[in-house]
Structure formats: structure tokens, C-alpha cells
PDB file of N, CA and C in Angstrom:
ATOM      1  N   UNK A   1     -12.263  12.354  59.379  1.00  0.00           N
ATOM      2  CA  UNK A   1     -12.548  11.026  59.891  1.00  0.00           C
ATOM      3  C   UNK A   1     -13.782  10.441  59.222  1.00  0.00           C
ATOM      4  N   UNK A   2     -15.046  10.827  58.690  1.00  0.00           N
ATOM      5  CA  UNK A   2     -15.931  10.585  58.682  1.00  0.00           C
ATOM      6  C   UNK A   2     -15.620  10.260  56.792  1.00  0.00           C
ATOM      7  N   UNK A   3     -14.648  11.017  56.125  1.00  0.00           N
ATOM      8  CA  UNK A   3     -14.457  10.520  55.231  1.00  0.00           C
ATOM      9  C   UNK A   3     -13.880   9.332  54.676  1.00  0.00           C
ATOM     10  N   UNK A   4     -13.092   9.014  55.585  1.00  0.00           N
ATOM     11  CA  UNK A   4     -12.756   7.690  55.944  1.00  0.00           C
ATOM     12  C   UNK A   4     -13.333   6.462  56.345  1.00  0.00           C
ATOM     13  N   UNK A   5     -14.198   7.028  57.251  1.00  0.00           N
ATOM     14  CA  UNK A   5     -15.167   5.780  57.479  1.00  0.00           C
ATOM     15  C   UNK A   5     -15.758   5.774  56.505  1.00  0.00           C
ATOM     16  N   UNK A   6     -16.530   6.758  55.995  1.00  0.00           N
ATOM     17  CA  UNK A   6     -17.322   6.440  54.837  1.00  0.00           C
ATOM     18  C   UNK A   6     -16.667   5.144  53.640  1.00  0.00           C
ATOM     19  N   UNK A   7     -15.314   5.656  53.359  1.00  0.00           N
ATOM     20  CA  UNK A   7     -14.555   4.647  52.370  1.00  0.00           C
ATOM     21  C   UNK A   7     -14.602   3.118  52.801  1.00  0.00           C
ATOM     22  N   UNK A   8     -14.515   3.116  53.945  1.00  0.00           N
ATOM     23  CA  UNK A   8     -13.850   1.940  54.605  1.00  0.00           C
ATOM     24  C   UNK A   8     -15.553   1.082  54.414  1.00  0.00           C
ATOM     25  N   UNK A   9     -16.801   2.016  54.698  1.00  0.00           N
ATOM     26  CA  UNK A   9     -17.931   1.404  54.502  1.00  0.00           C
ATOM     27  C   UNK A   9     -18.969   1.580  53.223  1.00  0.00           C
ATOM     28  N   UNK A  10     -18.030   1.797  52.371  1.00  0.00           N
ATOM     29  CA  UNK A  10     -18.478   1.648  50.819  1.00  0.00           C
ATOM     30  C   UNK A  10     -17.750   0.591  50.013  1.00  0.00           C
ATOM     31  N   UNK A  11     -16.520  -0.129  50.830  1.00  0.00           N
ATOM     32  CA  UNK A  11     -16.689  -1.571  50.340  1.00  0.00           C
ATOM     33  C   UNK A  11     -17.199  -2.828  50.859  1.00  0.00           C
ATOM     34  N   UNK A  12     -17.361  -3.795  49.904  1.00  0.00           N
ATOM     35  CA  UNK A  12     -18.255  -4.496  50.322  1.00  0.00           C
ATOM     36  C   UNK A  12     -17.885  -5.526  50.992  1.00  0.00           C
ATOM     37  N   UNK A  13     -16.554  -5.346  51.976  1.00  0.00           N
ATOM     38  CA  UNK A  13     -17.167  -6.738  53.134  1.00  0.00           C
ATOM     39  C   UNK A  13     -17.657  -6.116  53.825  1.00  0.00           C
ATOM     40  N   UNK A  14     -17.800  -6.575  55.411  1.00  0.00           N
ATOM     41  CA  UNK A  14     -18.219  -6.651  56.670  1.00  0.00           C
ATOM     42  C   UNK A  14     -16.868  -5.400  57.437  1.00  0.00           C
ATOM     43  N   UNK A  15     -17.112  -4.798  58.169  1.00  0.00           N
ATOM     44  CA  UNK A  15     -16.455  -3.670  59.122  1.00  0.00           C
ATOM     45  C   UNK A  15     -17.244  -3.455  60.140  1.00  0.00           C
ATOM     46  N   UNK A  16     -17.233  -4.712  61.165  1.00  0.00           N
ATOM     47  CA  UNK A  16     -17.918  -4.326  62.512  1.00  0.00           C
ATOM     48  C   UNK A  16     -17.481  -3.950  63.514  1.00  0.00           C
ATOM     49  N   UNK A  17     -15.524  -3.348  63.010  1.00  0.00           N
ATOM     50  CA  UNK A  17     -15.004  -3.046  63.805  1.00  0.00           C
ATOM     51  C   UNK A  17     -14.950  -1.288  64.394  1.00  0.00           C
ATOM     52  N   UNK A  18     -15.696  -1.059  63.305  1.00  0.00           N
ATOM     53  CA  UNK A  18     -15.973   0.345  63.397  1.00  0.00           C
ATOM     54  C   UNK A  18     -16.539   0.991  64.330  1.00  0.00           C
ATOM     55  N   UNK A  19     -17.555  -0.053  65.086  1.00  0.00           N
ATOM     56  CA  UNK A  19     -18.658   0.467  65.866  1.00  0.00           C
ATOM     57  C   UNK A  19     -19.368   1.621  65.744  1.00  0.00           C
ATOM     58  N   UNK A  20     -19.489   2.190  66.769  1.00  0.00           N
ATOM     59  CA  UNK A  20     -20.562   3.313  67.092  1.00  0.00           C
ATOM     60  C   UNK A  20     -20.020   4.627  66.259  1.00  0.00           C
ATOM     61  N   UNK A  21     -18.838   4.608  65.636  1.00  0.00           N
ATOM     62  CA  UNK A  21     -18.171   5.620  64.748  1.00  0.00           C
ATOM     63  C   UNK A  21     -19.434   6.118  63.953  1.00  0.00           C
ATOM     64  N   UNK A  22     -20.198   4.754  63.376  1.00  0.00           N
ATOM     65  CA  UNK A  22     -21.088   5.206  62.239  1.00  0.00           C
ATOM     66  C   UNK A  22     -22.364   6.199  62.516  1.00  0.00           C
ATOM     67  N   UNK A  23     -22.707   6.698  63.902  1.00  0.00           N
ATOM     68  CA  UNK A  23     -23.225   7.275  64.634  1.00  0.00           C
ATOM     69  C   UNK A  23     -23.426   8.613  63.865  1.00  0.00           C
ATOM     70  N   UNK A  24     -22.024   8.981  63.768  1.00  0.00           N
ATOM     71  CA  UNK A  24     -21.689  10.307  62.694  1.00  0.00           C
ATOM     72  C   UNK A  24     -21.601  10.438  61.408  1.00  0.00           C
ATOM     73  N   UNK A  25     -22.190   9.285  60.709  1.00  0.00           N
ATOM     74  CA  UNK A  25     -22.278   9.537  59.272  1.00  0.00           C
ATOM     75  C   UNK A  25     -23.107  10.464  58.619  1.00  0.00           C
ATOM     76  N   UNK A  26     -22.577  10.731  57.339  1.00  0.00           N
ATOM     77  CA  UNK A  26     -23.649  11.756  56.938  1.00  0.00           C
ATOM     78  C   UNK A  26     -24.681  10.495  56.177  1.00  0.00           C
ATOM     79  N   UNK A  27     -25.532  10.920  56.167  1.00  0.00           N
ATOM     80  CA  UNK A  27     -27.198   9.714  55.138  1.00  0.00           C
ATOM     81  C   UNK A  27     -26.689   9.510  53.958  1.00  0.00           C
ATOM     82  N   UNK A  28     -25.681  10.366  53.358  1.00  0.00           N
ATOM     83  CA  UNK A  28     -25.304   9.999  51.837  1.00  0.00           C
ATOM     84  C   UNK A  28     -24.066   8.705  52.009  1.00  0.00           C
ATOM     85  N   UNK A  29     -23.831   9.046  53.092  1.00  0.00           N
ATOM     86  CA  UNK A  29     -22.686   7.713  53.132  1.00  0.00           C
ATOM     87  C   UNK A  29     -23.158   6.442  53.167  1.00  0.00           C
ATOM     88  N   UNK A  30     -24.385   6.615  54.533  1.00  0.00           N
ATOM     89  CA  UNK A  30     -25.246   5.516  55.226  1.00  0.00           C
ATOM     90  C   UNK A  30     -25.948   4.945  53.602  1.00  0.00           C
ATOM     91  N   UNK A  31     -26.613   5.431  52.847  1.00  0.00           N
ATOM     92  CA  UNK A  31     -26.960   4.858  51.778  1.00  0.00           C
ATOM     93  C   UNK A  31     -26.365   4.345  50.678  1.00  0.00           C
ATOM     94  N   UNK A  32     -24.971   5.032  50.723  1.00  0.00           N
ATOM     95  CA  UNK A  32     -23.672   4.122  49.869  1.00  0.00           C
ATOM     96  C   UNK A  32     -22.988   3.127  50.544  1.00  0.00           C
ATOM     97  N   UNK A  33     -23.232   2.748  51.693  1.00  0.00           N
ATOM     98  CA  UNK A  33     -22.045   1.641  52.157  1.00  0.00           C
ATOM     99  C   UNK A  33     -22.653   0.117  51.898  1.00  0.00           C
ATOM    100  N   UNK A  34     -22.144  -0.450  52.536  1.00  0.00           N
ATOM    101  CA  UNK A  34     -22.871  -1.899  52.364  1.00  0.00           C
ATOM    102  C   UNK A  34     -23.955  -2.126  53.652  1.00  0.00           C
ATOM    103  N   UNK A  35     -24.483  -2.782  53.421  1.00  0.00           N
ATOM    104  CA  UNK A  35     -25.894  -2.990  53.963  1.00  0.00           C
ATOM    105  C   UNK A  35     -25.870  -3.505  55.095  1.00  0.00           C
ATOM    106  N   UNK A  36     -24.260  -4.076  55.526  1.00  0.00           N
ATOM    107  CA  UNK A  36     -24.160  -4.572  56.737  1.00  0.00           C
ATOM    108  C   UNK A  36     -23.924  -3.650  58.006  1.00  0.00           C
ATOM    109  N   UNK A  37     -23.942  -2.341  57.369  1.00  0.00           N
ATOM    110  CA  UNK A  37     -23.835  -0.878  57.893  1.00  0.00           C
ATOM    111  C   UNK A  37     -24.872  -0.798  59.152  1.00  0.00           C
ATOM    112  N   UNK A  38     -25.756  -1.607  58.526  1.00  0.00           N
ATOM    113  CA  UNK A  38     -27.270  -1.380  59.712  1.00  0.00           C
ATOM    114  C   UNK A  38     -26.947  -2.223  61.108  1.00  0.00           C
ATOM    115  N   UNK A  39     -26.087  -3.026  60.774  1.00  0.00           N
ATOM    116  CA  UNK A  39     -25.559  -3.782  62.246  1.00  0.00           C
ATOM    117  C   UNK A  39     -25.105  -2.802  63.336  1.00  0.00           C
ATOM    118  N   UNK A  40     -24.616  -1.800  62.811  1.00  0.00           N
ATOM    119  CA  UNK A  40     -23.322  -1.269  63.458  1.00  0.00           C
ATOM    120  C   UNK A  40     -24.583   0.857  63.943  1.00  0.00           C
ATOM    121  N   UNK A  41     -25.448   0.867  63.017  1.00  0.00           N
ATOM    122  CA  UNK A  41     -26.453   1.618  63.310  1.00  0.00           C
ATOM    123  C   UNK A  41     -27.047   1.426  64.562  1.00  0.00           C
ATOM    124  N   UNK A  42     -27.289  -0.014  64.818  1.00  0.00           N
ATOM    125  CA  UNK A  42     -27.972  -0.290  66.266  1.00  0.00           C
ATOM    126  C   UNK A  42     -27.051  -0.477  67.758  1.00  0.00           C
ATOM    127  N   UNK A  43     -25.930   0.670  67.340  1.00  0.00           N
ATOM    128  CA  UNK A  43     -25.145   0.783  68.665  1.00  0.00           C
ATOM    129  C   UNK A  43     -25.297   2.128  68.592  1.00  0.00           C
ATOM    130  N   UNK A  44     -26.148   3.484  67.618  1.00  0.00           N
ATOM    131  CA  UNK A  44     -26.232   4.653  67.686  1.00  0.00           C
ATOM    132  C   UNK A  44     -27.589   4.732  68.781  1.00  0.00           C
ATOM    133  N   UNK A  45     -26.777   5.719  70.103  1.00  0.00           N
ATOM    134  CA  UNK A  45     -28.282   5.925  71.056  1.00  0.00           C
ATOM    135  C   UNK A  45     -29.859   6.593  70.472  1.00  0.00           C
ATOM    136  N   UNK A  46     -29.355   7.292  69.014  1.00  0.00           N
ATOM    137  CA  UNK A  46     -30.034   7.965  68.289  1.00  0.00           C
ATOM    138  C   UNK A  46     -29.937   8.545  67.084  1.00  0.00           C
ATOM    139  N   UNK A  47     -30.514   8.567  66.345  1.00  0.00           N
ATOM    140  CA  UNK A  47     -30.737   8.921  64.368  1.00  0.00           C
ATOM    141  C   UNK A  47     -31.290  10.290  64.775  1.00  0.00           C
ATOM    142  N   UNK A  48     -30.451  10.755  63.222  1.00  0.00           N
ATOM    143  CA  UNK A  48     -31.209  12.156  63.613  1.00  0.00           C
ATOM    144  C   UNK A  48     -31.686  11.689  62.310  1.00  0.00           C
ATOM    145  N   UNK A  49     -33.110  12.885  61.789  1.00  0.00           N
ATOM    146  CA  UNK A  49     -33.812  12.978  60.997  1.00  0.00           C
ATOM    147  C   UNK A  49     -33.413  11.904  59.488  1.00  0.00           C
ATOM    148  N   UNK A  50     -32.261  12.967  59.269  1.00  0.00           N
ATOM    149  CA  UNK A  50     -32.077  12.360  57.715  1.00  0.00           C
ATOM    150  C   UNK A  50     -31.295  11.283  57.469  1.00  0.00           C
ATOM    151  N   UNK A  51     -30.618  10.709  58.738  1.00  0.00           N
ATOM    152  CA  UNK A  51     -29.856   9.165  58.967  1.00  0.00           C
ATOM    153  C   UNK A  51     -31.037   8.293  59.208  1.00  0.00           C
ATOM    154  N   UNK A  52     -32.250   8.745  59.718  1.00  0.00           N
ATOM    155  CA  UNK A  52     -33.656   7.957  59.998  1.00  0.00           C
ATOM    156  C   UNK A  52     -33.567   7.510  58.141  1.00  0.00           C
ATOM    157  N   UNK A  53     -34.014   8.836  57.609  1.00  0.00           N
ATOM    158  CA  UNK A  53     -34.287   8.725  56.131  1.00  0.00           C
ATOM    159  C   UNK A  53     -33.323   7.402  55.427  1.00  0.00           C
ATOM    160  N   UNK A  54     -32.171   7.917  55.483  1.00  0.00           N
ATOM    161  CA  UNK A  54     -31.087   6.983  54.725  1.00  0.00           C
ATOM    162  C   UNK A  54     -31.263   5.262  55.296  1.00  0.00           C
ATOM    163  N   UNK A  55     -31.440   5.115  56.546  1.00  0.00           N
ATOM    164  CA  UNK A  55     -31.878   3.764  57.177  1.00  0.00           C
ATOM    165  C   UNK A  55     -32.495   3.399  56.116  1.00  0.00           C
ATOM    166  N   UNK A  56     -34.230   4.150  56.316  1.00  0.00           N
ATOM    167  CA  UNK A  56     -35.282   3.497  55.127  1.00  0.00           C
ATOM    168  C   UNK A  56     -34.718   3.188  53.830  1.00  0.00           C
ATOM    169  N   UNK A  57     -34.009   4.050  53.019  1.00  0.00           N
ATOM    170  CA  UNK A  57     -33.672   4.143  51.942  1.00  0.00           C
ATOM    171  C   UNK A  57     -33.037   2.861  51.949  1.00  0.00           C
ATOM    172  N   UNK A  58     -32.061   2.228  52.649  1.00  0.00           N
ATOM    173  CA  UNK A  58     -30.988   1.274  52.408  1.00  0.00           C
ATOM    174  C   UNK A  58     -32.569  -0.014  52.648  1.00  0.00           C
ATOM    175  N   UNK A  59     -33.085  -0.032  53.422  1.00  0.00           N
ATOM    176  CA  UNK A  59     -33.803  -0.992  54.346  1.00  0.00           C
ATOM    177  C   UNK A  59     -34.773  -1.485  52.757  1.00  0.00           C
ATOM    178  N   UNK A  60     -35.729  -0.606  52.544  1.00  0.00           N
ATOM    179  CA  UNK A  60     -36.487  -0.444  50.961  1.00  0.00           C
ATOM    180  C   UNK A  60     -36.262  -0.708  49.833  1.00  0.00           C
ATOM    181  N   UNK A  61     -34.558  -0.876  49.747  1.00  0.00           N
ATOM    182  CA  UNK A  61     -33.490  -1.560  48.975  1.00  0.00           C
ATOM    183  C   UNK A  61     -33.824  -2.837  48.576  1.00  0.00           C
ATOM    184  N   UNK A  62     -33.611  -3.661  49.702  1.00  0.00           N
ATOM    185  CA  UNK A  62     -34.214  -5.371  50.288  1.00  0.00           C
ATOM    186  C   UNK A  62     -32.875  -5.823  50.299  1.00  0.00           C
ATOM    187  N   UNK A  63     -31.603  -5.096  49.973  1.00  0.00           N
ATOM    188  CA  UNK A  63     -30.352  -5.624  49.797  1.00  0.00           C
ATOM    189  C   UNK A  63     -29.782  -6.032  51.138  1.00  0.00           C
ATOM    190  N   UNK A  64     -30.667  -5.911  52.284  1.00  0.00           N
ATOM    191  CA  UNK A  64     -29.459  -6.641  53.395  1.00  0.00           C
ATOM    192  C   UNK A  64     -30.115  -7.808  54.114  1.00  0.00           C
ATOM    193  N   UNK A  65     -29.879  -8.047  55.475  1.00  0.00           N
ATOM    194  CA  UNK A  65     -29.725  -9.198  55.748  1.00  0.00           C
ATOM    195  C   UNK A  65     -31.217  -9.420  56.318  1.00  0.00           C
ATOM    196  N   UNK A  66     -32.108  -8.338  56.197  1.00  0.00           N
ATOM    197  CA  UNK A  66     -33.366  -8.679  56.449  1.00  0.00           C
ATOM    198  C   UNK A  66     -34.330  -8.833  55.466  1.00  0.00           C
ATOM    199  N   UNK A  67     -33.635  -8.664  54.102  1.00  0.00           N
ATOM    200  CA  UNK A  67     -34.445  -9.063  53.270  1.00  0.00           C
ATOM    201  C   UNK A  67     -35.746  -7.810  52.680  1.00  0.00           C
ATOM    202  N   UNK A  68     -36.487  -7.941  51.943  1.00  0.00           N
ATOM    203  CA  UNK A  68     -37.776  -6.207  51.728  1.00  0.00           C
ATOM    204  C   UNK A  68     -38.858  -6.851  52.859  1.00  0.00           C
ATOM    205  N   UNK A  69     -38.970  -5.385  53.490  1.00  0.00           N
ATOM    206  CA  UNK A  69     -39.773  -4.944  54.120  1.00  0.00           C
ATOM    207  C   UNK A  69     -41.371  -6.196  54.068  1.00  0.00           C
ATOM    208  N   UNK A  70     -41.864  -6.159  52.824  1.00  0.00           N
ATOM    209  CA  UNK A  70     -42.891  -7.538  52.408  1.00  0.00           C
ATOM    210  C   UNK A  70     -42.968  -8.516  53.193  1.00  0.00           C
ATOM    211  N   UNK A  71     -41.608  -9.237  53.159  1.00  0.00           N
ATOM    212  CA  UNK A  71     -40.893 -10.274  53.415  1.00  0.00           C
ATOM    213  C   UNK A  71     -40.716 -10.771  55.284  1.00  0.00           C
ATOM    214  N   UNK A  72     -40.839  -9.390  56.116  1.00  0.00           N
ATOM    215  CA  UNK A  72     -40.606  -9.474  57.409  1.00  0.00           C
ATOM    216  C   UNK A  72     -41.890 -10.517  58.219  1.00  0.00           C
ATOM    217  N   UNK A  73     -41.404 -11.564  58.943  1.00  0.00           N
ATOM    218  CA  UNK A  73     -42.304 -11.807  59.798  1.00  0.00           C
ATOM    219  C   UNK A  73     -42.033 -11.330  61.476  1.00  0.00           C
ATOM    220  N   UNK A  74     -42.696 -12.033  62.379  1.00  0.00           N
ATOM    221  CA  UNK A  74     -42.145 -11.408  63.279  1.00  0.00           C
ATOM    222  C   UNK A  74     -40.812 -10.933  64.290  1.00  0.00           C
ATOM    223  N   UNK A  75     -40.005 -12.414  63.673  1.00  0.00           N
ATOM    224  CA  UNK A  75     -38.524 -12.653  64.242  1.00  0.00           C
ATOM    225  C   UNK A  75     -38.086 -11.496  63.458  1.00  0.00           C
ATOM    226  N   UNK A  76     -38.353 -10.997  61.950  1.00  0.00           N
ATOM    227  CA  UNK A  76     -37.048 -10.349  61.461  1.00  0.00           C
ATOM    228  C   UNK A  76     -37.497  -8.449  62.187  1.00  0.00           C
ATOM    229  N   UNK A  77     -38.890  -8.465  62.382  1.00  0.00           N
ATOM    230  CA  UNK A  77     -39.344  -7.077  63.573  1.00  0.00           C
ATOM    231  C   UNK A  77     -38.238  -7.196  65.256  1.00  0.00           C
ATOM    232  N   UNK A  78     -37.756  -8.435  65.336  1.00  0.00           N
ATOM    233  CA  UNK A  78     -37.566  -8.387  66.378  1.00  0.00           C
ATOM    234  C   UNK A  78     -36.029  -8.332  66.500  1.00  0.00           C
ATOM    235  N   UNK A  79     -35.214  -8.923  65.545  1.00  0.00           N
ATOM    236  CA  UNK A  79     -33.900  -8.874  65.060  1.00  0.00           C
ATOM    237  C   UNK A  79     -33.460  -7.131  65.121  1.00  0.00           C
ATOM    238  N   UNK A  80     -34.292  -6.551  64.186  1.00  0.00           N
ATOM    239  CA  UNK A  80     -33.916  -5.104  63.874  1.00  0.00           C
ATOM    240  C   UNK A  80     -33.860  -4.703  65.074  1.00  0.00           C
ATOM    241  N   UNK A  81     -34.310  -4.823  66.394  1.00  0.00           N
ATOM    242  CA  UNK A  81     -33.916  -4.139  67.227  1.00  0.00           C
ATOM    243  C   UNK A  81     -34.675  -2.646  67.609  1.00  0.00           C
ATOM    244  N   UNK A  82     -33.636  -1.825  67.782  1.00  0.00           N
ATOM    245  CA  UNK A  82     -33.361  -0.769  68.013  1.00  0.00           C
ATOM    246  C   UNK A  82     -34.128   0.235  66.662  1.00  0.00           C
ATOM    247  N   UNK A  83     -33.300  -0.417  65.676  1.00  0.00           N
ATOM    248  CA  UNK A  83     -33.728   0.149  64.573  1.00  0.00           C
ATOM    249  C   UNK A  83     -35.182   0.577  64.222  1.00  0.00           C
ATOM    250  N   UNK A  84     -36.012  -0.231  64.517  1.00  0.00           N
ATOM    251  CA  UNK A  84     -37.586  -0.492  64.443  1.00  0.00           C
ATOM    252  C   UNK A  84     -38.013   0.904  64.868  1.00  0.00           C
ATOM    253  N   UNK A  85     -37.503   1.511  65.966  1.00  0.00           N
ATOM    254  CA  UNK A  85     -38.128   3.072  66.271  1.00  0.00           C
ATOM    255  C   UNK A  85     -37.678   4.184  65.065  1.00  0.00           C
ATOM    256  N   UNK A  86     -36.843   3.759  64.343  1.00  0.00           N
ATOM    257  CA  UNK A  86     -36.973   5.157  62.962  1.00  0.00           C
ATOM    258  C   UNK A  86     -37.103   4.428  61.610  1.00  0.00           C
ATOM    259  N   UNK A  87     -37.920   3.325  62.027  1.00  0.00           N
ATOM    260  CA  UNK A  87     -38.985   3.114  60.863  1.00  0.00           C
ATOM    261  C   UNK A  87     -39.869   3.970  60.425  1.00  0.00           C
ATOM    262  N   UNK A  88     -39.744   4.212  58.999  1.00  0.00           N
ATOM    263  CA  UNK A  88     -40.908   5.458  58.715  1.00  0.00           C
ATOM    264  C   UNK A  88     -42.756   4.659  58.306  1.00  0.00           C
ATOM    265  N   UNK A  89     -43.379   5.527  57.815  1.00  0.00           N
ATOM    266  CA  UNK A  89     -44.859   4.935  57.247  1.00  0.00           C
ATOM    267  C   UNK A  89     -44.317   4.144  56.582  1.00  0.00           C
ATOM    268  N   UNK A  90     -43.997   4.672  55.012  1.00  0.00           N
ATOM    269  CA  UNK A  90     -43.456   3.956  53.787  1.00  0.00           C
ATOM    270  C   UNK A  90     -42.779   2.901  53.660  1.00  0.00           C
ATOM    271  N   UNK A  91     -41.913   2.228  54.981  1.00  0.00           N
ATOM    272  CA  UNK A  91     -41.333   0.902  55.131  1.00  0.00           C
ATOM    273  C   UNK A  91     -42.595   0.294  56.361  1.00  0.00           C
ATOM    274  N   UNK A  92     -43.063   0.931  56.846  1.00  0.00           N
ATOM    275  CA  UNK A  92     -43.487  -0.143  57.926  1.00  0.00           C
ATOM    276  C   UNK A  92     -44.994  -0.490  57.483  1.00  0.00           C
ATOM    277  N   UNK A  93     -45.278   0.355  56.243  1.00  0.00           N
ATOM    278  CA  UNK A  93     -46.593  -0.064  55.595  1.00  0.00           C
ATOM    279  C   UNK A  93     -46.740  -1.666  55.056  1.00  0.00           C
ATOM    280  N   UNK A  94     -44.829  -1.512  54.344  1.00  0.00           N
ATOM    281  CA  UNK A  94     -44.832  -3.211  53.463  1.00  0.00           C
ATOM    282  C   UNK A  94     -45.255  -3.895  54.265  1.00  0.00           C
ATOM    283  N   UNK A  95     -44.779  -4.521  55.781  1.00  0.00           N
ATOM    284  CA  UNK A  95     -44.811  -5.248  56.374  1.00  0.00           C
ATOM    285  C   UNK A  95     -46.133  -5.172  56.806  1.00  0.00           C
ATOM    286  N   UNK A  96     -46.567  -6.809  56.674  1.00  0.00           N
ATOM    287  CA  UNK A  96     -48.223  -7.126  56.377  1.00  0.00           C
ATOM    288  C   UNK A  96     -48.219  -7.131  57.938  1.00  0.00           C
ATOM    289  N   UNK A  97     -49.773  -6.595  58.068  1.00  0.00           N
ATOM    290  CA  UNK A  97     -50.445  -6.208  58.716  1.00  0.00           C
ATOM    291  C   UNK A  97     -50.799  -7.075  60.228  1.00  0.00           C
ATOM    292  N   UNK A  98     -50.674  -7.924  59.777  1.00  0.00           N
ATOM    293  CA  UNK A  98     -51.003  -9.551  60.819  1.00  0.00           C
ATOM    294  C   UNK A  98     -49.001  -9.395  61.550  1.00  0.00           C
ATOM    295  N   UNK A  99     -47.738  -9.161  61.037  1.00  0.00           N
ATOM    296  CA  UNK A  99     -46.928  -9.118  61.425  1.00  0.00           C
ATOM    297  C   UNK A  99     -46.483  -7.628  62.807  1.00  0.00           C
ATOM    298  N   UNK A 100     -47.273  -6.929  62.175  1.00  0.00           N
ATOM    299  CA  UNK A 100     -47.260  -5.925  62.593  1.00  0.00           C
ATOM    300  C   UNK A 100     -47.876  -5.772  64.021  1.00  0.00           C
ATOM    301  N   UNK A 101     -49.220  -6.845  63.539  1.00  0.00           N
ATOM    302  CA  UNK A 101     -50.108  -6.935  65.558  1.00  0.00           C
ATOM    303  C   UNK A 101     -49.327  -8.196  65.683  1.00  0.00           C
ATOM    304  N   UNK A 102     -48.433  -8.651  65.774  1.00  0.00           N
ATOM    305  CA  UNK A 102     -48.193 -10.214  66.346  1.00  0.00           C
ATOM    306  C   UNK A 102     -47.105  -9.373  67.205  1.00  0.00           C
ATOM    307  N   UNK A 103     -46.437  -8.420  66.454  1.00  0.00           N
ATOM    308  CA  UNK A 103     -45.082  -7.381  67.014  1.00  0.00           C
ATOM    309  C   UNK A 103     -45.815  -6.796  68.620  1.00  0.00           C
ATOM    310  N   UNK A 104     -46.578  -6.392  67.950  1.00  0.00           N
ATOM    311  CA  UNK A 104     -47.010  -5.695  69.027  1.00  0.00           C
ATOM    312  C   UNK A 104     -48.316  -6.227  70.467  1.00  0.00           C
ATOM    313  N   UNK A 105     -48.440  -7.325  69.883  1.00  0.00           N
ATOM    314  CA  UNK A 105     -48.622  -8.188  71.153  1.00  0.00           C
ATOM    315  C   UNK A 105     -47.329  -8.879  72.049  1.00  0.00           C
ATOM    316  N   UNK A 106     -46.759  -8.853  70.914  1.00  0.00           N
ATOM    317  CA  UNK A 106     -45.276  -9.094  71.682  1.00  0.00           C
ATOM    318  C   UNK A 106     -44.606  -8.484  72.754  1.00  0.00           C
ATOM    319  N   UNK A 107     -44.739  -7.307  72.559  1.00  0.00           N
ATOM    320  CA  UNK A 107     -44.223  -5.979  73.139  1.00  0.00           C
ATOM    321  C   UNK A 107     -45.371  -6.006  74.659  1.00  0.00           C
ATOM    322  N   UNK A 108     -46.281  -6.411  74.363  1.00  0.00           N
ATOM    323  CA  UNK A 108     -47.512  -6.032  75.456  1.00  0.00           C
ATOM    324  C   UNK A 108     -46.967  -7.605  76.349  1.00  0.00           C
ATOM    325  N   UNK A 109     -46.699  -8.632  76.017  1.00  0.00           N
ATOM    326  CA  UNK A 109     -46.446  -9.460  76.504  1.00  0.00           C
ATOM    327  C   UNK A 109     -45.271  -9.416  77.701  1.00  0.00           C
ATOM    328  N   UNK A 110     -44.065  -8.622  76.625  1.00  0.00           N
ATOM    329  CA  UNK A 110     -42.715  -8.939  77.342  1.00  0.00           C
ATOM    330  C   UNK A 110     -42.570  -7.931  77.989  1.00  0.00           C
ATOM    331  N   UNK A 111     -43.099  -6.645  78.352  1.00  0.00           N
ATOM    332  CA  UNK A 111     -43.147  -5.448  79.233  1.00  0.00           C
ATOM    333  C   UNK A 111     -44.597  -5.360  80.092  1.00  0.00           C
TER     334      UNK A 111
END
């Protein structure tokens, strides 16, 4: 099964019908599919280690719909969601510094 999904998400339209399937990918897939892959990541209750890794890898890219890491202001911190908790150093460094406390006044605000 997982070889399959993998195929089905190494071409390049959209497959959001897949859902939470992608849960079980292996990181080598997650970093070959298309980038719209990360939509369908934020219905997994949890990443393990090296699907954390492959996230970054695709994310560091700049190839999807959030654009490089640089580039994030606070809406696109807030879009990612879910995702934002297996952000590593190395991606959450790009994102300038002023975005980073605006995030997190945010967070202090809305909880």
C-alpha cells in the first residue's frame, strides 16, 4: 500500500484524497512527492523522527505553497498549522526573528 501511495504522490497534481494514509510514509517518499503532500501531513496526529526530517527537507526546498522559510511572515506560521511543532532549528532559524515573537505573542494572546 504504501508503495502505491507513494506513486500516486510523486506525481505532480494535487491528491487530497488520500488523507491521513500519508501518516505512513516512509521520509524518502515524503521528500519525493509533490509539495502539496504537506496539506495532507497536517491530518497525521504525529511525525516520527525522520518524517519530522523529510517535512524540513521538502519545506527548505521553498517549492510549496508556503514559499522558503525567509519568506514566512506571521499568517504563513499560522497556516502551517500543526506542522509548526516538527519544525527543526535549521528551518525555523530562516524565519526572521521579529516573525517568530509576533508568532508567539500570538499564541500568548489566543490561549
Amino acid at each position: 500500500a504504501a508503495l502505491i501511495i507513494g506513486a500516486v504522490f510523486c506525481a505532480t497534481e494535487q491528491h487530497t484524497d488520500l488523507g491521513a494514509l500519508v501518516c505512513d510514509m516512509e521520509p524518502e517518499t515524503i521528500t519525493a512527492s509533490d509539495p502539496s503532500i504537506l496539506e495532507n501531513l497536517k491530518l497525521c496526529p504525529a511525525l516520527t523522527g525522520t518524517q519530522q526530517d523529510a517535512l524540513n527537507a521538502v519545506l527548505l526546498k521553498g517549492g510549496t505553497m508556503y514559499g522558503d522559510p525567509s519568506s514566512w511572515n506571521l499568517q504563513t506560521l499560522q497556516n502551517l498549522g500543526p506542522l509548526l511543532l516538527a519544525l527543526n532549528q535549521t528551518t525555523l532559524s530562516l524565519v526572521a526573528e521579529a516573525v517568530r515573537e509576533a508568532f508567539g505573542r500570538s499564541i500568548v494572546t489566543t490561549y
